[in-house]
N, C-alpha and C. Protein backbone atom coordinates (compact mmCIF):
# COMPACT_ATOMS: atom_id res chain seq x y z
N UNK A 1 -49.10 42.29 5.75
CA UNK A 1 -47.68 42.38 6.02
C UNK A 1 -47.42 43.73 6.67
N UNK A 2 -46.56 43.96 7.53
CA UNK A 2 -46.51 44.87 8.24
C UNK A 2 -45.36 45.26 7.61
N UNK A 3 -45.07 46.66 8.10
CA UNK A 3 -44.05 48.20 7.30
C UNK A 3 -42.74 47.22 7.66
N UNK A 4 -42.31 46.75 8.58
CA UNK A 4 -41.09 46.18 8.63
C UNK A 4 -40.39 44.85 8.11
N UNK A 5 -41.04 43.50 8.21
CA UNK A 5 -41.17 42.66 7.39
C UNK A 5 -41.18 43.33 5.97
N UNK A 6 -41.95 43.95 5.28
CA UNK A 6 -41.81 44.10 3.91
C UNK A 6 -40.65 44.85 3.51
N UNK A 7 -40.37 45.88 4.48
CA UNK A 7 -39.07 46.70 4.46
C UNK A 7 -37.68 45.87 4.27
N UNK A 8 -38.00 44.82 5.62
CA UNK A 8 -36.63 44.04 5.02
C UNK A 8 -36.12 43.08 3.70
N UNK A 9 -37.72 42.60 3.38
CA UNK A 9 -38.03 42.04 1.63
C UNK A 9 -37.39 42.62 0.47
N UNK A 10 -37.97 43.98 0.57
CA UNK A 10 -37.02 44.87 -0.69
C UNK A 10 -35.74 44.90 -0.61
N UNK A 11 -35.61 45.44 0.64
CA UNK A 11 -33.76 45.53 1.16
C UNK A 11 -33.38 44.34 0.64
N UNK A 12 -33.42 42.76 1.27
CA UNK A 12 -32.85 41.76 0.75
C UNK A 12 -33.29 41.56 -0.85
N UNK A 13 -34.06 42.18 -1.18
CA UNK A 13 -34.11 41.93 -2.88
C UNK A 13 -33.43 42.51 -3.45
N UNK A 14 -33.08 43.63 -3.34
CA UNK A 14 -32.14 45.05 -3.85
C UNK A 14 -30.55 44.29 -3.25
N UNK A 15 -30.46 43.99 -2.50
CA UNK A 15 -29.34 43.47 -1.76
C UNK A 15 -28.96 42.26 -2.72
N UNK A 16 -29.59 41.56 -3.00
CA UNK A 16 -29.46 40.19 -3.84
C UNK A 16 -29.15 40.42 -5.42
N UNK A 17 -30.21 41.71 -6.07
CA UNK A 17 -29.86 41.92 -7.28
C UNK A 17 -28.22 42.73 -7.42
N UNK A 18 -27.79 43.59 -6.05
CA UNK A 18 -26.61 44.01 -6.31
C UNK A 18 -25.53 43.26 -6.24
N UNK A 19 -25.54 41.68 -5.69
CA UNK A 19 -24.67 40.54 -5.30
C UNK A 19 -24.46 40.29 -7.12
N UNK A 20 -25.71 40.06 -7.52
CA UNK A 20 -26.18 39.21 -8.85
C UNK A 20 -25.16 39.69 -9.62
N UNK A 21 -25.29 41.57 -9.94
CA UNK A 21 -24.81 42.29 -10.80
C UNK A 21 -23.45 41.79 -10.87
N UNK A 22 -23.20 42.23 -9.57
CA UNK A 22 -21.26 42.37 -9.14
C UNK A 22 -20.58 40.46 -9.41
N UNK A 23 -21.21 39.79 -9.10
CA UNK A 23 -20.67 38.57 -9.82
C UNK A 23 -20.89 38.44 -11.11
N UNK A 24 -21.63 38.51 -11.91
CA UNK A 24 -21.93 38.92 -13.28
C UNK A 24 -20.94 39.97 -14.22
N UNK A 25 -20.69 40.84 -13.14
CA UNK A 25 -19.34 41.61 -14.16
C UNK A 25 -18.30 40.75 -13.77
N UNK A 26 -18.00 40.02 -12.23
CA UNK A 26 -16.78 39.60 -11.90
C UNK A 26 -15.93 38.33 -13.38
N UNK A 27 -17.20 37.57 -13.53
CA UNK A 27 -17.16 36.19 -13.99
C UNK A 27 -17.01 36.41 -16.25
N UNK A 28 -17.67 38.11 -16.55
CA UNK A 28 -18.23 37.93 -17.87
C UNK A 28 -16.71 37.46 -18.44
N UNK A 29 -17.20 37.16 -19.36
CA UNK A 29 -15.82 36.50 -20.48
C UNK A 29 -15.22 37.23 -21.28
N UNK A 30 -16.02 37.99 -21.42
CA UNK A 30 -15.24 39.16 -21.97
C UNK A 30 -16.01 40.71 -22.12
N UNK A 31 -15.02 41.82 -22.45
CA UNK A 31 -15.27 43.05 -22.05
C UNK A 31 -17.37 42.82 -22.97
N UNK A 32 -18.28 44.22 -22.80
CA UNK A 32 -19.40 44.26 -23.39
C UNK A 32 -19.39 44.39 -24.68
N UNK A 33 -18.54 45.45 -25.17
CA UNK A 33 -17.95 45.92 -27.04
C UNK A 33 -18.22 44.45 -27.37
N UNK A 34 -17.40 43.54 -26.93
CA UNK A 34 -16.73 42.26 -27.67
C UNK A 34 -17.65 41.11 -27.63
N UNK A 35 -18.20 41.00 -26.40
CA UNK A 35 -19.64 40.20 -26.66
C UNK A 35 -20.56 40.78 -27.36
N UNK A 36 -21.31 41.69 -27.44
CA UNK A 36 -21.63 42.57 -28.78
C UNK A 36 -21.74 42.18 -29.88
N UNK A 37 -20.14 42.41 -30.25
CA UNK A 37 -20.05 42.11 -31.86
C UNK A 37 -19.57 40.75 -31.81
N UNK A 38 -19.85 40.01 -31.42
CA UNK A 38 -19.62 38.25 -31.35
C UNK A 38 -21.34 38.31 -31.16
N UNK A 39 -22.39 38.62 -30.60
CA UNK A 39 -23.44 38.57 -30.57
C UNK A 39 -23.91 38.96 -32.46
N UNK A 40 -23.52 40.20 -32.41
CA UNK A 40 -24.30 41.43 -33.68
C UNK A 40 -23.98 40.32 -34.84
N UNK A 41 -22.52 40.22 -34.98
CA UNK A 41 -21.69 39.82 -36.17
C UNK A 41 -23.29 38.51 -36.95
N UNK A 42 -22.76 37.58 -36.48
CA UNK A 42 -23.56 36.27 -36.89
C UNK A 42 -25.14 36.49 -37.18
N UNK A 43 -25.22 37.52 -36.44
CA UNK A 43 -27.06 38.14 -36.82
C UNK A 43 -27.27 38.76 -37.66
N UNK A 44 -26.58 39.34 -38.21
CA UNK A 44 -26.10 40.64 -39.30
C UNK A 44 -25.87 39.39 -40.72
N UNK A 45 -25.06 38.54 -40.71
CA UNK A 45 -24.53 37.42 -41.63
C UNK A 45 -26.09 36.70 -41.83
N UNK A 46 -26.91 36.68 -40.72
CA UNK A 46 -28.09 35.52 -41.14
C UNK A 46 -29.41 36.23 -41.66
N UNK A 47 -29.80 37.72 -41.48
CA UNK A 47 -30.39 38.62 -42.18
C UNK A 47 -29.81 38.57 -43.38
N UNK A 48 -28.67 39.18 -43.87
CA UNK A 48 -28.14 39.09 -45.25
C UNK A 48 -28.71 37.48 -45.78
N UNK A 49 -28.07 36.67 -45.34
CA UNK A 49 -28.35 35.35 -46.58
C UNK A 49 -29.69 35.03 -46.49
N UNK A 50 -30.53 35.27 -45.29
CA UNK A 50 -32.30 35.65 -45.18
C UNK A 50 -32.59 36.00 -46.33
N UNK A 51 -32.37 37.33 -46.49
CA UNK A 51 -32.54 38.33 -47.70
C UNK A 51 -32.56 37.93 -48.84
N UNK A 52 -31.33 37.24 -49.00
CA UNK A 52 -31.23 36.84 -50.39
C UNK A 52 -31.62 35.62 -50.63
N UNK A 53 -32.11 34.71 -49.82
CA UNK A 53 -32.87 33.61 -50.15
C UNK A 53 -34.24 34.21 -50.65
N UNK A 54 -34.43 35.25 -50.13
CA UNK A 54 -36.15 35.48 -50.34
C UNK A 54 -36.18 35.88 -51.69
N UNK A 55 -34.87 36.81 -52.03
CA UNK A 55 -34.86 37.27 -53.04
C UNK A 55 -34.77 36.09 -54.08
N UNK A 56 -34.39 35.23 -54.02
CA UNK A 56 -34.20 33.98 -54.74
C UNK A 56 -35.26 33.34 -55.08
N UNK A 57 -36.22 33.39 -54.19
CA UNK A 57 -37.55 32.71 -53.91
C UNK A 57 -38.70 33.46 -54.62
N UNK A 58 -38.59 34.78 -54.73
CA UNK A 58 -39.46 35.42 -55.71
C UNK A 58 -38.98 36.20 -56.81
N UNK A 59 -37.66 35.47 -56.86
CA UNK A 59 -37.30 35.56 -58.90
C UNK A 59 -38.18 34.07 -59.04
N UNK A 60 -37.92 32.97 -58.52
CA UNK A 60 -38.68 31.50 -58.66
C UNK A 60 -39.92 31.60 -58.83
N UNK A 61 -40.60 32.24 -58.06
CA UNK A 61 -41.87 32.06 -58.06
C UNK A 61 -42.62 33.32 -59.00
N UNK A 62 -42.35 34.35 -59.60
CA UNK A 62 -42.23 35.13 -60.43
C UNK A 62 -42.44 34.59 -61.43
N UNK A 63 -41.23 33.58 -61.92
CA UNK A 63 -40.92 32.93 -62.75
C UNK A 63 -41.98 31.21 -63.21
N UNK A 64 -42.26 31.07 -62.21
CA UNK A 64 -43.64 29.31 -62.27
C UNK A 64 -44.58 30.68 -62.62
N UNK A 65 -44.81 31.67 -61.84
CA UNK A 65 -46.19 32.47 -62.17
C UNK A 65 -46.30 33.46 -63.93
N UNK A 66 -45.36 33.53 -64.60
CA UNK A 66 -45.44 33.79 -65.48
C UNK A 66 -46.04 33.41 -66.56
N UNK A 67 -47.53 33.24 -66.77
CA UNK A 67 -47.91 32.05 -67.78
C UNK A 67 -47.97 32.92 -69.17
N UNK A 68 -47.60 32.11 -70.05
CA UNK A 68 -48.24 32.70 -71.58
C UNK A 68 -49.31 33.63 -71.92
N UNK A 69 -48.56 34.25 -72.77
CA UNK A 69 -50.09 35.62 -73.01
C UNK A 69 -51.27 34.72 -73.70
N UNK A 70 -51.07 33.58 -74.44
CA UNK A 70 -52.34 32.44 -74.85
C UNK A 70 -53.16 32.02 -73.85
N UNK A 71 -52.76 32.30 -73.07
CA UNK A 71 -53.80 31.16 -71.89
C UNK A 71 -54.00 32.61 -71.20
């Protein structure tokens, strides 16, 4: 590939990702803060009850594994 052909490649690639960007802010739905915490929120809620399922799961199993000091 020669210096000019490839020259104009990048240009139109750089050219295309700056089209991409600028419709991408034109179109978002809402400000970044707010998609964010509409993103964070529900991920934050499914770690917590994660958590405490596990925690649930090895009081249970704690509990089947506990055998008698006889045996």
């Amino acid at each position: 590939m020669t210096a000019r052909p490839a020259k104009l490649y990048v240009g139109m690639a750089l050219l295309g990702g700056l089209v991409g960007a600028a419709v991408g802010l034109l179109v978002a739905p809402a400000p970044g803060t707010a998609i964010r915490r509409r993103v964070i929120g529900p991920s934050i809620e499914d770690q917590e009850s994660l958590l405490r399922r596990a925690e649930m799961a090895a009081e249970l199993l704690g509990d089947e594994l506990d055998l008698p000091a006889s045996a």
